[in-house]
Protein backbone atom coordinates (compact mmCIF):
# COMPACT_ATOMS: atom_id res chain seq x y z
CA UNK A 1 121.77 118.20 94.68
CA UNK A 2 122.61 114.79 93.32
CA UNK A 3 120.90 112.44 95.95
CA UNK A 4 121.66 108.94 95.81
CA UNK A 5 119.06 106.83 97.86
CA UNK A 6 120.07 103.38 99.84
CA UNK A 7 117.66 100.81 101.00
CA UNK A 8 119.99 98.61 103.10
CA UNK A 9 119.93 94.77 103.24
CA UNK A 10 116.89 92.22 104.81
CA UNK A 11 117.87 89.40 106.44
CA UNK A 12 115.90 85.98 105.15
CA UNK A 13 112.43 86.18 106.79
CA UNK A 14 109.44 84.31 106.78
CA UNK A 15 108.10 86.82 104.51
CA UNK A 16 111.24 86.81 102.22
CA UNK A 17 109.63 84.44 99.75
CA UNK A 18 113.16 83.61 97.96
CA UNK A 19 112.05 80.72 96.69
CA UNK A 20 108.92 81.70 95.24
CA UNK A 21 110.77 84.90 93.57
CA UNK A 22 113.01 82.70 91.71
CA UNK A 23 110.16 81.06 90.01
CA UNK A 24 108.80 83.84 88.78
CA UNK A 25 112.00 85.98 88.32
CA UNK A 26 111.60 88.55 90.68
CA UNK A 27 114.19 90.00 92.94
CA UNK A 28 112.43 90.96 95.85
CA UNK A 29 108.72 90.92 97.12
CA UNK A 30 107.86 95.12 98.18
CA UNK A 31 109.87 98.48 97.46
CA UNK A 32 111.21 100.41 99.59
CA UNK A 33 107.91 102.84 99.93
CA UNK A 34 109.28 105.34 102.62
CA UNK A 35 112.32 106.35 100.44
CA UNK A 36 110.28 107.01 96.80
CA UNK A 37 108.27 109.10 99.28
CA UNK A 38 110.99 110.88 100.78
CA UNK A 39 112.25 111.60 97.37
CA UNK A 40 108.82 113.39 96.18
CA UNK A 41 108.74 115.24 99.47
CA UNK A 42 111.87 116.27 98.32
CA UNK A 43 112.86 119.23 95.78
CA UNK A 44 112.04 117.71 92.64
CA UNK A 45 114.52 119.59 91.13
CA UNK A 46 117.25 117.56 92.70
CA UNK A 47 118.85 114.82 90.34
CA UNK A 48 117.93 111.53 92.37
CA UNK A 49 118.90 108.04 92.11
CA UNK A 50 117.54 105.12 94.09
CA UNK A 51 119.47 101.72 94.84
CA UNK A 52 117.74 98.99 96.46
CA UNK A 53 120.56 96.32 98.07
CA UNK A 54 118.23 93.98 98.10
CA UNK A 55 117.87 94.00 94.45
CA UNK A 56 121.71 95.13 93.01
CA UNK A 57 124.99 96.39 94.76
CA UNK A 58 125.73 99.94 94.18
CA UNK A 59 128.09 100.41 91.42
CA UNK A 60 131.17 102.52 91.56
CA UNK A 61 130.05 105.44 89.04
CA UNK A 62 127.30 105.81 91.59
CA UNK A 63 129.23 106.66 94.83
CA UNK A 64 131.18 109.13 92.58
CA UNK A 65 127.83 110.67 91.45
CA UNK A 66 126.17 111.55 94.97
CA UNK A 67 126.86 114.90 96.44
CA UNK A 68 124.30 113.51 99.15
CA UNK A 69 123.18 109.70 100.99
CA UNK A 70 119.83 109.48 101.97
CA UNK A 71 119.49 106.06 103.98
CA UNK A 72 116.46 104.30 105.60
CA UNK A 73 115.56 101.33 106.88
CA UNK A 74 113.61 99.06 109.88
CA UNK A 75 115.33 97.24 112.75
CA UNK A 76 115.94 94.23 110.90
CA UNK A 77 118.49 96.11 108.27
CA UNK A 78 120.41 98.08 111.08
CA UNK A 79 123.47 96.24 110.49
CA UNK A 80 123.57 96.87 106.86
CA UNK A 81 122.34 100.32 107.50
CA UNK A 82 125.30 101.08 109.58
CA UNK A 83 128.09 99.57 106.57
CA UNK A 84 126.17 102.14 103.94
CA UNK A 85 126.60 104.84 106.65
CA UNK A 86 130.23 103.58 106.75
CA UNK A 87 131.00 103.60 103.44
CA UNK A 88 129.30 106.23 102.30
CA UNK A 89 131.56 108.96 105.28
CA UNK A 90 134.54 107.12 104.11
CA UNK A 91 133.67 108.67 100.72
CA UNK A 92 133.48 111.57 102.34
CA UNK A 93 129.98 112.01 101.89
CA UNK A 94 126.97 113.60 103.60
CA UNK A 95 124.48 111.33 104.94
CA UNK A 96 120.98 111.39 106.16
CA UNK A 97 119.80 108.89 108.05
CA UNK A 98 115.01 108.29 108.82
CA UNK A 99 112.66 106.06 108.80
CA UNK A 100 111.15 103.45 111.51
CA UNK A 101 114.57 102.26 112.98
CA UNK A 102 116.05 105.95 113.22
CA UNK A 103 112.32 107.14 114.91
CA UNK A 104 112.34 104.97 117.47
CA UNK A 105 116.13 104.72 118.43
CA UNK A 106 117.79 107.78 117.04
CA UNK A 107 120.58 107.13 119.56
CA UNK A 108 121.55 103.80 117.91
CA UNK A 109 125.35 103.35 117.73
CA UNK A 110 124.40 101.70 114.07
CA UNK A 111 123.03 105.58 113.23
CA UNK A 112 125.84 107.45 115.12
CA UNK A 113 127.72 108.20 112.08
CA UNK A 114 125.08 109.71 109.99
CA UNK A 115 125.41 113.74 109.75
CA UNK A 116 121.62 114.22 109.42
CA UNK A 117 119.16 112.35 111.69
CA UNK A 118 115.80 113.52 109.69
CA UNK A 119 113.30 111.62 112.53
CA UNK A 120 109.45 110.60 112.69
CA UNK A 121 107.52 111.41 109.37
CA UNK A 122 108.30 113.17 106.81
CA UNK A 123 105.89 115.55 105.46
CA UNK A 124 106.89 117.67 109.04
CA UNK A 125 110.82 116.76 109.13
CA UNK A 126 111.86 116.76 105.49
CA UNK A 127 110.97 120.44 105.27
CA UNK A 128 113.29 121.15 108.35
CA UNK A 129 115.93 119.35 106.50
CA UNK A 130 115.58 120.68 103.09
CA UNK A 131 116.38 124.67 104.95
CA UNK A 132 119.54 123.02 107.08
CA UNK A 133 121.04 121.59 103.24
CA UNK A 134 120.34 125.07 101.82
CA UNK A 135 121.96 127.16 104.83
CA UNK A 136 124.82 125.03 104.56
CA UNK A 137 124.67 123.14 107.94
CA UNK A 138 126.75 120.14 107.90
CA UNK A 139 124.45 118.22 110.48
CA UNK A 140 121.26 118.06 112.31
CA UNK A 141 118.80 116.24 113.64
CA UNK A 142 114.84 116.97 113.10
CA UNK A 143 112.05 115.78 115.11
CA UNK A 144 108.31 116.29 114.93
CA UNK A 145 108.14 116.52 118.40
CA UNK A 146 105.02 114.50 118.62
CA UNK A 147 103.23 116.16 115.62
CA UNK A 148 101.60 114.11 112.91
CA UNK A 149 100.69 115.17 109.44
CA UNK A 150 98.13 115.86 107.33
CA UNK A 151 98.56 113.26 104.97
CA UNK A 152 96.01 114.31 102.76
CA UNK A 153 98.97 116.80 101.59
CA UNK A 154 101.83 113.63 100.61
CA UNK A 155 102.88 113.97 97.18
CA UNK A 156 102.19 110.62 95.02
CA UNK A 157 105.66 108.45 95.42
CA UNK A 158 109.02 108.73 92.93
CA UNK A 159 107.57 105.34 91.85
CA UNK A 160 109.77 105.94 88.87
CA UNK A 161 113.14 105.50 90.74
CA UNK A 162 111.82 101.89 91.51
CA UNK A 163 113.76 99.05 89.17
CA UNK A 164 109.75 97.84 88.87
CA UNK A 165 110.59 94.54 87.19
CA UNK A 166 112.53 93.53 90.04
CA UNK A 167 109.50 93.58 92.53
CA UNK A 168 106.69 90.78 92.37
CA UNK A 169 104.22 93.46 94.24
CA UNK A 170 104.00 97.05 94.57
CA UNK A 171 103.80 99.01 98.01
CA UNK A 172 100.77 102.25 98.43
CA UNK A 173 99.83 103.85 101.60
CA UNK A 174 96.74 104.72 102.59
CA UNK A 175 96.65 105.14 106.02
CA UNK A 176 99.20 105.89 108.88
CA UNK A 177 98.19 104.62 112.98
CA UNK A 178 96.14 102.24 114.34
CA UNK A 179 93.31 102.72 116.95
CA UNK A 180 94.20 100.05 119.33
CA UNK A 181 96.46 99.42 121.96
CA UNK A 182 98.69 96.23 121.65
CA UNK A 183 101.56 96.41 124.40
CA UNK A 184 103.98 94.88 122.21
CA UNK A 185 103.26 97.16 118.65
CA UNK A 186 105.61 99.85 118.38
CA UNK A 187 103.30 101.03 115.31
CA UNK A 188 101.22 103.56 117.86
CA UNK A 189 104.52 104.67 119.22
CA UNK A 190 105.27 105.84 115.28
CA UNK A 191 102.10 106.98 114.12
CA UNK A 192 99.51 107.55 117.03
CA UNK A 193 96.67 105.78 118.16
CA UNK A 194 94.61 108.28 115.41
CA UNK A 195 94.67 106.73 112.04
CA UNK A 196 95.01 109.53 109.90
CA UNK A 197 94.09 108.34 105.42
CA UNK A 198 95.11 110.14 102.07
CA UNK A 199 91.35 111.03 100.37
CA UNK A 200 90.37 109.04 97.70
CA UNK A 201 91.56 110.74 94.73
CA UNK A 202 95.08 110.69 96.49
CA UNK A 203 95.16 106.98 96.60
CA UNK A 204 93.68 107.04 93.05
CA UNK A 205 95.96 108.92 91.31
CA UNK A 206 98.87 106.61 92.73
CA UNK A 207 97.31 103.49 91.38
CA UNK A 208 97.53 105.82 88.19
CA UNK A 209 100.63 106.46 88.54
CA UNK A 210 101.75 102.86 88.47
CA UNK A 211 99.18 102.04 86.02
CA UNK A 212 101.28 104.37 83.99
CA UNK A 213 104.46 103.04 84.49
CA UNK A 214 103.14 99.92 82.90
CA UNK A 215 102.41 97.68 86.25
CA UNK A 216 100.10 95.37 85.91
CA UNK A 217 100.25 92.78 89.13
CA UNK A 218 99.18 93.08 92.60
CA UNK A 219 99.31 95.95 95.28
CA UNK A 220 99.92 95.84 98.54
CA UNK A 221 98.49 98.79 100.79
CA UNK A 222 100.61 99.14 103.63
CA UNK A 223 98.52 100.03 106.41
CA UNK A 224 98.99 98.24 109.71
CA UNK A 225 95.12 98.15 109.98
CA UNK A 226 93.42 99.24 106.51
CA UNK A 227 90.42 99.82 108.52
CA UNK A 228 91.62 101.57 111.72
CA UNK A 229 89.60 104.52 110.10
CA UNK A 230 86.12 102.62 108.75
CA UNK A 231 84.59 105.09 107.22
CA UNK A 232 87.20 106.68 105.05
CA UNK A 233 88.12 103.18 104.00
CA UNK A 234 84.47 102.86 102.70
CA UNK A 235 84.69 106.18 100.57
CA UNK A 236 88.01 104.75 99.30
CA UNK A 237 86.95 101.19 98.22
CA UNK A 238 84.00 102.31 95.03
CA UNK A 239 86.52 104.24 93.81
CA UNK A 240 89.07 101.90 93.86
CA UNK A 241 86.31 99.24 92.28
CA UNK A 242 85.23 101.62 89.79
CA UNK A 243 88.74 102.58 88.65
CA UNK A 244 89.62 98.54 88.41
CA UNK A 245 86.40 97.78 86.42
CA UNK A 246 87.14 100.71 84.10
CA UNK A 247 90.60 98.63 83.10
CA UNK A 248 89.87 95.23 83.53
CA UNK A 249 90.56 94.71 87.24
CA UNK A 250 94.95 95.55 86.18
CA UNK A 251 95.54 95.07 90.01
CA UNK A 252 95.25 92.45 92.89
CA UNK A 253 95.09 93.86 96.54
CA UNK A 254 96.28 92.94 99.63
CA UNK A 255 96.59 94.53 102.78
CA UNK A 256 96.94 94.61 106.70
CA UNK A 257 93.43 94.92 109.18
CA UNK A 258 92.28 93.98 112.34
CA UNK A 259 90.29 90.78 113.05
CA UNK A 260 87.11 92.91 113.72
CA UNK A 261 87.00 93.29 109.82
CA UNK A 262 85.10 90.13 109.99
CA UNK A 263 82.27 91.79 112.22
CA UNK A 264 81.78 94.07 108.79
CA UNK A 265 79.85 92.53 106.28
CA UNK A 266 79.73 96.08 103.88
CA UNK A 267 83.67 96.13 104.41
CA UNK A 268 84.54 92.84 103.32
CA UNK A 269 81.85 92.67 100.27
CA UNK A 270 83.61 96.20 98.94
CA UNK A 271 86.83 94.76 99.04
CA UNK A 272 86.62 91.85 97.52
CA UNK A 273 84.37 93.89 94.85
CA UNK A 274 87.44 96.16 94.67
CA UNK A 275 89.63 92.55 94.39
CA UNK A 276 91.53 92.80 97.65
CA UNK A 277 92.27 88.82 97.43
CA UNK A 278 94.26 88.84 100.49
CA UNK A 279 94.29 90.21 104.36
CA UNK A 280 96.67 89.82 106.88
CA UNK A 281 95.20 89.26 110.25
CA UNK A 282 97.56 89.62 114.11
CA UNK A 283 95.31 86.67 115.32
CA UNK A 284 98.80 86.57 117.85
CA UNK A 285 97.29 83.12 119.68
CA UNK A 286 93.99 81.33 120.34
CA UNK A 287 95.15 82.00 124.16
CA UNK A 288 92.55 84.31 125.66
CA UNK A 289 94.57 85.04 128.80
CA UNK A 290 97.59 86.01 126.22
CA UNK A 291 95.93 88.20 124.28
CA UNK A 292 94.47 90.02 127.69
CA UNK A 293 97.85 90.18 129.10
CA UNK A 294 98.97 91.97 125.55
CA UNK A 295 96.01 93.95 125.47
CA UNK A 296 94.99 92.79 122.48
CA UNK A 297 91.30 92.63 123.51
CA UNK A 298 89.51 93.31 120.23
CA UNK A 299 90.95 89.72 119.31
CA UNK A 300 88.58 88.41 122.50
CA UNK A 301 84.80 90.22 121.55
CA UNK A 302 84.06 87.05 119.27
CA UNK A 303 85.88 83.58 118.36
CA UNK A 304 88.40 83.79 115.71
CA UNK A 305 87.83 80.56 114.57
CA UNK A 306 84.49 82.26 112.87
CA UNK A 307 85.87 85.40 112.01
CA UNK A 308 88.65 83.66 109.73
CA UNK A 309 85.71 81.52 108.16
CA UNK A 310 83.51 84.78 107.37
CA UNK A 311 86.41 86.64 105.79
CA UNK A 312 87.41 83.36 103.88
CA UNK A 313 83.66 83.23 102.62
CA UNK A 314 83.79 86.42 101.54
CA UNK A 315 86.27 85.57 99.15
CA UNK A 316 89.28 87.11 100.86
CA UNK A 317 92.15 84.81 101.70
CA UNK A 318 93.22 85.11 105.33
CA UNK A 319 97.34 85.30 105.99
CA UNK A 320 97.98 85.66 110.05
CA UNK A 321 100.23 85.93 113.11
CA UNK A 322 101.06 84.41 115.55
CA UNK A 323 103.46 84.82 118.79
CA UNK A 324 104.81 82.65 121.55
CA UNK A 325 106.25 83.94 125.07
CA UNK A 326 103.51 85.80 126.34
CA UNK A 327 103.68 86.16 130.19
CA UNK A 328 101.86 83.77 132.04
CA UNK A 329 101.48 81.37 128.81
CA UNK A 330 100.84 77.32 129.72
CA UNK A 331 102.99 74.92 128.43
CA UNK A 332 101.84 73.98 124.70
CA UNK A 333 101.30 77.15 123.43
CA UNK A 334 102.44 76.11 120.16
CA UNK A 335 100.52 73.11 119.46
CA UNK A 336 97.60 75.13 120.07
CA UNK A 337 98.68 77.66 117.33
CA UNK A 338 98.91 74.64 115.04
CA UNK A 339 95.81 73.02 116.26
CA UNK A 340 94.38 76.65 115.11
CA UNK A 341 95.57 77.17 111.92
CA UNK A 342 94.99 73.57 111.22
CA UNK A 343 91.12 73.94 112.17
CA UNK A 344 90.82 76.94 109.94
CA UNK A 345 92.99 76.37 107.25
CA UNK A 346 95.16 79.24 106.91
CA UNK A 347 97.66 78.71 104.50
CA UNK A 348 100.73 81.59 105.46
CA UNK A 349 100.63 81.26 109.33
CA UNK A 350 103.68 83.34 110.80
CA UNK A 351 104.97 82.48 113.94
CA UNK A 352 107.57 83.95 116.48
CA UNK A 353 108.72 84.41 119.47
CA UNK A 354 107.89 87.70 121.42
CA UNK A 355 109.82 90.53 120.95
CA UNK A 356 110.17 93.73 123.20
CA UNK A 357 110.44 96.44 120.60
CA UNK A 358 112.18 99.64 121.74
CA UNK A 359 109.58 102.36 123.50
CA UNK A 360 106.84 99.97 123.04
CA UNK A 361 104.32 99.49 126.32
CA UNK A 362 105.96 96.28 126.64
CA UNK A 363 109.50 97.29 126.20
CA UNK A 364 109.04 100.07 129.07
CA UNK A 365 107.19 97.26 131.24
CA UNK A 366 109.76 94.97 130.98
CA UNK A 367 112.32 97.81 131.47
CA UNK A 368 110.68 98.87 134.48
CA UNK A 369 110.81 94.97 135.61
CA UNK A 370 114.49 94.73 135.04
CA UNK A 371 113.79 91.60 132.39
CA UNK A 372 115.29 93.13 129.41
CA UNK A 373 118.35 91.25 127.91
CA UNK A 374 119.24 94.10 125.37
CA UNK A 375 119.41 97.67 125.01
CA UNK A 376 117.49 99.47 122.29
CA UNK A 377 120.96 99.53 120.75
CA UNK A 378 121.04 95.72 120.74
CA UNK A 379 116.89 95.14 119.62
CA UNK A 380 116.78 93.42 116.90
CA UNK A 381 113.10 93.77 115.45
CA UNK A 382 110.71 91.45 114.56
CA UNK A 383 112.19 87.85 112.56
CA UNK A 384 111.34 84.61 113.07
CA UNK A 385 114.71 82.94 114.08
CA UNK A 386 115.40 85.62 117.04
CA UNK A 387 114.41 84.24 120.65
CA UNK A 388 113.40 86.51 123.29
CA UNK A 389 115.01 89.20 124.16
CA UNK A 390 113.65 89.43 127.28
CA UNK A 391 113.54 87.02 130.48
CA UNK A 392 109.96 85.32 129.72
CA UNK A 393 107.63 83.52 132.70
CA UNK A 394 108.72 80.17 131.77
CA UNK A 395 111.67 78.23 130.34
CA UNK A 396 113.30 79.78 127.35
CA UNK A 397 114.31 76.47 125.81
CA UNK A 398 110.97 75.30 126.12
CA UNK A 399 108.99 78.05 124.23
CA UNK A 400 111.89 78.11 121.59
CA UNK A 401 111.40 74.21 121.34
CA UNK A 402 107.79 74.74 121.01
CA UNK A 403 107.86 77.25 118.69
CA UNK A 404 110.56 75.41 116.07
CA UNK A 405 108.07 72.14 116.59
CA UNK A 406 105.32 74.50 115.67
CA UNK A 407 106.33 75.25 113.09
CA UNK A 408 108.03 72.85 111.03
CA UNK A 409 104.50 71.28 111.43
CA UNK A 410 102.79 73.90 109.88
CA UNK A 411 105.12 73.33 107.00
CA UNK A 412 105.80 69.63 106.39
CA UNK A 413 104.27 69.51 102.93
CA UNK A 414 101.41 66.56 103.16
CA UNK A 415 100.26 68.98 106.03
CA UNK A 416 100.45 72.17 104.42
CA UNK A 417 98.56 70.63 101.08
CA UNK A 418 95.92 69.00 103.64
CA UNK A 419 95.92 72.59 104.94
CA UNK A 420 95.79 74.75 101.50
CA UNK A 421 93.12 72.16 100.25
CA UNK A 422 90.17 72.80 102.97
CA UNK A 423 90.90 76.18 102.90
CA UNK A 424 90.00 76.56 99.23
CA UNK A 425 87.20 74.44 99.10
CA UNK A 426 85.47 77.00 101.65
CA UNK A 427 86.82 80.12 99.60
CA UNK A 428 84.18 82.16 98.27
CA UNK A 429 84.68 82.57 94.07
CA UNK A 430 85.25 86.47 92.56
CA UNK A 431 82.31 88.42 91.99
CA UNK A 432 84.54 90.66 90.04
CA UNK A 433 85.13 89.33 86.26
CA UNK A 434 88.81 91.24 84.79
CA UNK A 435 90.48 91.05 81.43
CA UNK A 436 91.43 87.55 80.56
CA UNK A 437 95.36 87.36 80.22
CA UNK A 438 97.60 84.25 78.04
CA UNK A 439 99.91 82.73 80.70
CA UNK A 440 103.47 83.98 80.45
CA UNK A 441 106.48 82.08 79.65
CA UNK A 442 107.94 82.78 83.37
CA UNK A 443 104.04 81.44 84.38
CA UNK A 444 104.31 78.09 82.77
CA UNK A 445 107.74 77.46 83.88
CA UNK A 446 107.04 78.44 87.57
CA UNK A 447 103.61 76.06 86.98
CA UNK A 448 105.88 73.43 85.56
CA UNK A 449 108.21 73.28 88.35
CA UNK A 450 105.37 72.97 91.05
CA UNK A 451 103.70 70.13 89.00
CA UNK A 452 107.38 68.45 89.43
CA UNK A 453 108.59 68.66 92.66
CA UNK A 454 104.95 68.59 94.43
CA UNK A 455 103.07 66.70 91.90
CA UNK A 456 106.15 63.73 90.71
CA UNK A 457 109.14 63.94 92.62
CA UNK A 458 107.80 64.38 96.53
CA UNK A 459 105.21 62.21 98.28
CA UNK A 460 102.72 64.33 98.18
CA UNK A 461 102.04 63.49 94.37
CA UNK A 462 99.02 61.79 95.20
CA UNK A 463 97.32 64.51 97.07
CA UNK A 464 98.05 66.76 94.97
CA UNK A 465 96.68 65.31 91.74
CA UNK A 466 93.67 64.27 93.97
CA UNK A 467 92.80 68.05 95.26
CA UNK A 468 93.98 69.31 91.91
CA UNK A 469 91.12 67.47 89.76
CA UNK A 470 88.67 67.95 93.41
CA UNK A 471 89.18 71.88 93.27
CA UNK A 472 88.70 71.95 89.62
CA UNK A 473 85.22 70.16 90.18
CA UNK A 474 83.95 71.38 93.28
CA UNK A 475 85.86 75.29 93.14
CA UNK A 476 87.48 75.96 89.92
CA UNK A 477 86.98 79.43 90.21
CA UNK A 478 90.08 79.41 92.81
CA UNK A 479 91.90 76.80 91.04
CA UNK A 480 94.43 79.57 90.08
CA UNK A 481 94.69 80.89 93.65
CA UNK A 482 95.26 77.15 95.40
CA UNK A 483 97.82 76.51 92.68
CA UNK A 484 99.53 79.62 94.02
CA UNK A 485 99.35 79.35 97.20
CA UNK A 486 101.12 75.57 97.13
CA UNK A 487 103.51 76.93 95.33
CA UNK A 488 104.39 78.90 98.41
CA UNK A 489 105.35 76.32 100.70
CA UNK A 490 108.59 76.23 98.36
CA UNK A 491 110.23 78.96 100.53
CA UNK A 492 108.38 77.81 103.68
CA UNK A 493 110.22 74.28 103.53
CA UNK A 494 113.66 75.98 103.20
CA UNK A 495 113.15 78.04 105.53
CA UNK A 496 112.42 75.51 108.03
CA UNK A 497 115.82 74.53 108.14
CA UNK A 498 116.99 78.18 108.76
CA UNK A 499 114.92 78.56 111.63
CA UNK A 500 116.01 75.10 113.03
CA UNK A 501 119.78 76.23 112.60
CA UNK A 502 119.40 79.57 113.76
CA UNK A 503 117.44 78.82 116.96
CA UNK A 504 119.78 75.32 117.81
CA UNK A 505 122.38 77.81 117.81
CA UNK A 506 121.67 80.91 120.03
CA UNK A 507 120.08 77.71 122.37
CA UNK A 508 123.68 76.62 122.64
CA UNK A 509 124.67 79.74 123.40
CA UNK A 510 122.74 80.66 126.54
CA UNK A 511 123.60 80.37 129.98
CA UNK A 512 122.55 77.21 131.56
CA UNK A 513 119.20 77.44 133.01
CA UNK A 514 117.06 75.76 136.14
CA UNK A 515 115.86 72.49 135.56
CA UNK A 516 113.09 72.33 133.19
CA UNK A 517 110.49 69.95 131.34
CA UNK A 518 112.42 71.19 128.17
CA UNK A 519 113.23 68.84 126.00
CA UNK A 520 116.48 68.62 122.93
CA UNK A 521 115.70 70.75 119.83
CA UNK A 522 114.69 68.85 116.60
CA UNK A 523 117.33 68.88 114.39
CA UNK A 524 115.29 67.26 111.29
């Protein structure tokens, strides 16, 4: 069966990094995980070709190759989803539609088309699919009913379908659920409340695998909370340090856990032993009554201010999120997610607005309310430029003008270098010691085009000669890292302007609302 894979189009996100790719060359940040794991769940004697959109178009010798489509895709790519689907029956074509967008609203008109819905995860569905192809059924649709895997059975991914040079980091999986109970995650509704982790010698023989393959930059494990399950992530991390020393530390790692990781000193010393340099944290908002009203308790045992300054110490740099439109939020929700990030320095601080996600807590809440303003048809997932889709407790105009004043403060570049500075003074340096590399030709032109437009041609060229000699004197061990992480704010300052654009205009689309204390959207 000649199986041609899609992985439809992203819209430009926070996370989208464009900027940043095009100094170092890259195409696009992560893979497309769930479909090179589809294809080795899949017969492996099947001739199989991936195309990522995000990376090329599909060529025309392509389409006329498939005897099968195998799309998937999150929220955020359902409209591109539903063109591939399009084109791909006008070919006359089979398609099978899965993954997170399909799971949650298999219904979708965007998925309508699509003669196989193959639902929920794999390792249970796939099989269930793979009998319909060979009885020659010309549809279905396959649900777990509820079931979860063993995962400890997943093949290691079709990494070798993957255009790698096109990717600045690689995607593994370790671990699937998440013990807590946000009301707005749909990540419970999709893997359980149970976090269920590969063994170590699964995980092990992936890094292999890409090892293999000649990769040789950083990793990104894919868990929504790496240590929802704490003690298999401590039999995990001495292997993964032993196989790193054993090469020369090949890999960087960065991953996804919840803010509790700072409450474990063991964790945090293995992973930055192992050289996970980076965590992403849903800090959500310093607003206790917020994070009660979300459930999000576990963010309210301690103050986060300290956890992100023990995690930071321990050598691990903090990324976060945050969210605005909670019910019952006070006016100047936003400046206190600034004041926040400001205090403790975190250098990638996403914000947005709330968003109901489709058979979430808070999506069935609201439902039940009658404040939802779409249908799960109509969601639109989780980006930064989308307001509400729901009727919040106050003003609309105000939280979206709070939010785009957020953060185009968080961003303004004498800020963000103010910000990026303290934060690596206070960084603990690597206790792990890897293979010294020479500096590409791709690294000194990316270096060289920092040093220009942050260190010459903007007005932050004083500061930043001043906290580049600092940082060499009082931290040079993360020298490298704070260079980096400036370098960042390249995509953040574009995409400013797309979420001041985007947000003016679905403002100006709205109905007119009651008199409010909102005031006209910045249009700097």
């Amino acid at each position: 069966m000649r199986t041609l894979f899609i992985y439809p189009l992203f819209p430009k996100t926070f996370w989208s990094y464009e900027k940043i790719l095009e100094l170092v060359n890259r195409k696009v940040l992560l893979p497309p995980l769930g479909l090179v794991t589809v294809a080795a769940l899949l017969p492996q004697e099947w001739d199989m070709k991936l195309v990522d959109r995000n990376v090329r178009e599909i060529i025309e010798e392509e389409w006329n190759w498939a005897e099968l489509v195998v799309i998937s895709g999150m929220i955020v790519q359902k409209d591109d989803m539903q063109i591939q689907i399009a084109e791909a029956k006008r070919r006359g074509l089979p398609v099978a539609v899965g993954g997170p967008y399909a799971s949650s609203t298999p219904d979708a008109p965007e998925i309508e088309q699509a003669d196989f819905k193959v639902l929920d995860e794999g390792e249970i569905t796939l099989p269930m699919f793979i009998e319909a192809i060979q009885r020659g059924d010309n549809s279905g649709r396959f649900s777990s009913e509820g079931e979860k895997p063993d995962v400890t059975a997943t093949p290691i991914p079709r990494f070798d379908l993957l255009q790698l040079d096109a990717y600045d980091s690689m995607s593994v999986q370790f671990s699937r659920g998440c013990p807590f109970n946000c009301e707005f995650c749909d990540i419970i509704v999709l893997y359980g409340r149970k976090p269920r982790t590969k063994n170590p010698e699964q995980l092990i023989a992936e890094l292999q695998s890409l090892y293999n393959l000649g990769w040789r930059r950083s990793i990104f494990l894919v868990d929504d909370n790496f240590i929802g399950n704490k003690r298999n992530a401590k039999l995990l991390l001495p292997q993964i340090k032993s196989w790193q020393e054993e090469r020369g530390y090949p890999f960087s790692f960065a991953t996804e856990a919840s803010v509790d990781l700072a409450d474990d000193e063991e964790m945090m010393r293995m992973m930055h032993e192992a050289r996970f340099e980076s965590v992403f944290l849903g800090i959500e908002t310093p607003d206790e009554a917020s994070l009660a009203t979300s459930r999000k308790l576990q963010n309210t045992r301690n103050p986060l201010d300290a956890a992100v300054d023990r995690i930071t110490a321990n050598g691990i740099r903090v990324m976060a999120g945050f969210i605005i439109g909670f019910d019952g939020e006070k006016d100047g929700a936003g400046r206190r997610i600034v004041d926040f990030v400001t205090r403790t320095g975190i250098p990638a601080a996403m914000m947005g607005m709330l968003q109901a996600l489709p058979n979430t807590a808070l999506w069935h809440r609201l439902e039940k309310e009658g404040r939802l303003i779409q249908d799960k048809s109509a969601a639109k997932g989780v980006n930064q430029t989308n307001l509400l889709n729901f009727k919040p407790t106050r003003p609309i105009r105000d939280i979206a003008n709070e939010y785009v004043d957020a953060f185009c403060a968080l961003y303004e570049p004498n800020a963000y270098m103010d910000r990026v500075y303290s934060y690596y003074l206070k960084m603990g340096a690597p206790r792990w010691k890897g293979t010294s590399k020479l500096p590409t030709w791709t690294d000194i032109k990316a270096l060289s085009i920092v040093v220009w437009r942050q260190g010459i041609k903007r007005d932050t060229r004083s500061r930043f000669w001043r906290y580049m000699l600092s940082m060499a004197r009082r931290n040079p061990a993360m020298l490298e890292q704070f260079l980096v992480v400036l370098a960042h704010n390249e995509h953040f300052l574009e995409y400013r302007a797309i979420v001041q654009r985007e947000i003016r205009e679905q403002l100006e689309s709205l109905p007119p609302e009651e008199p409010s204390t909102s005031r006209e959207l910045l249009t700097a």
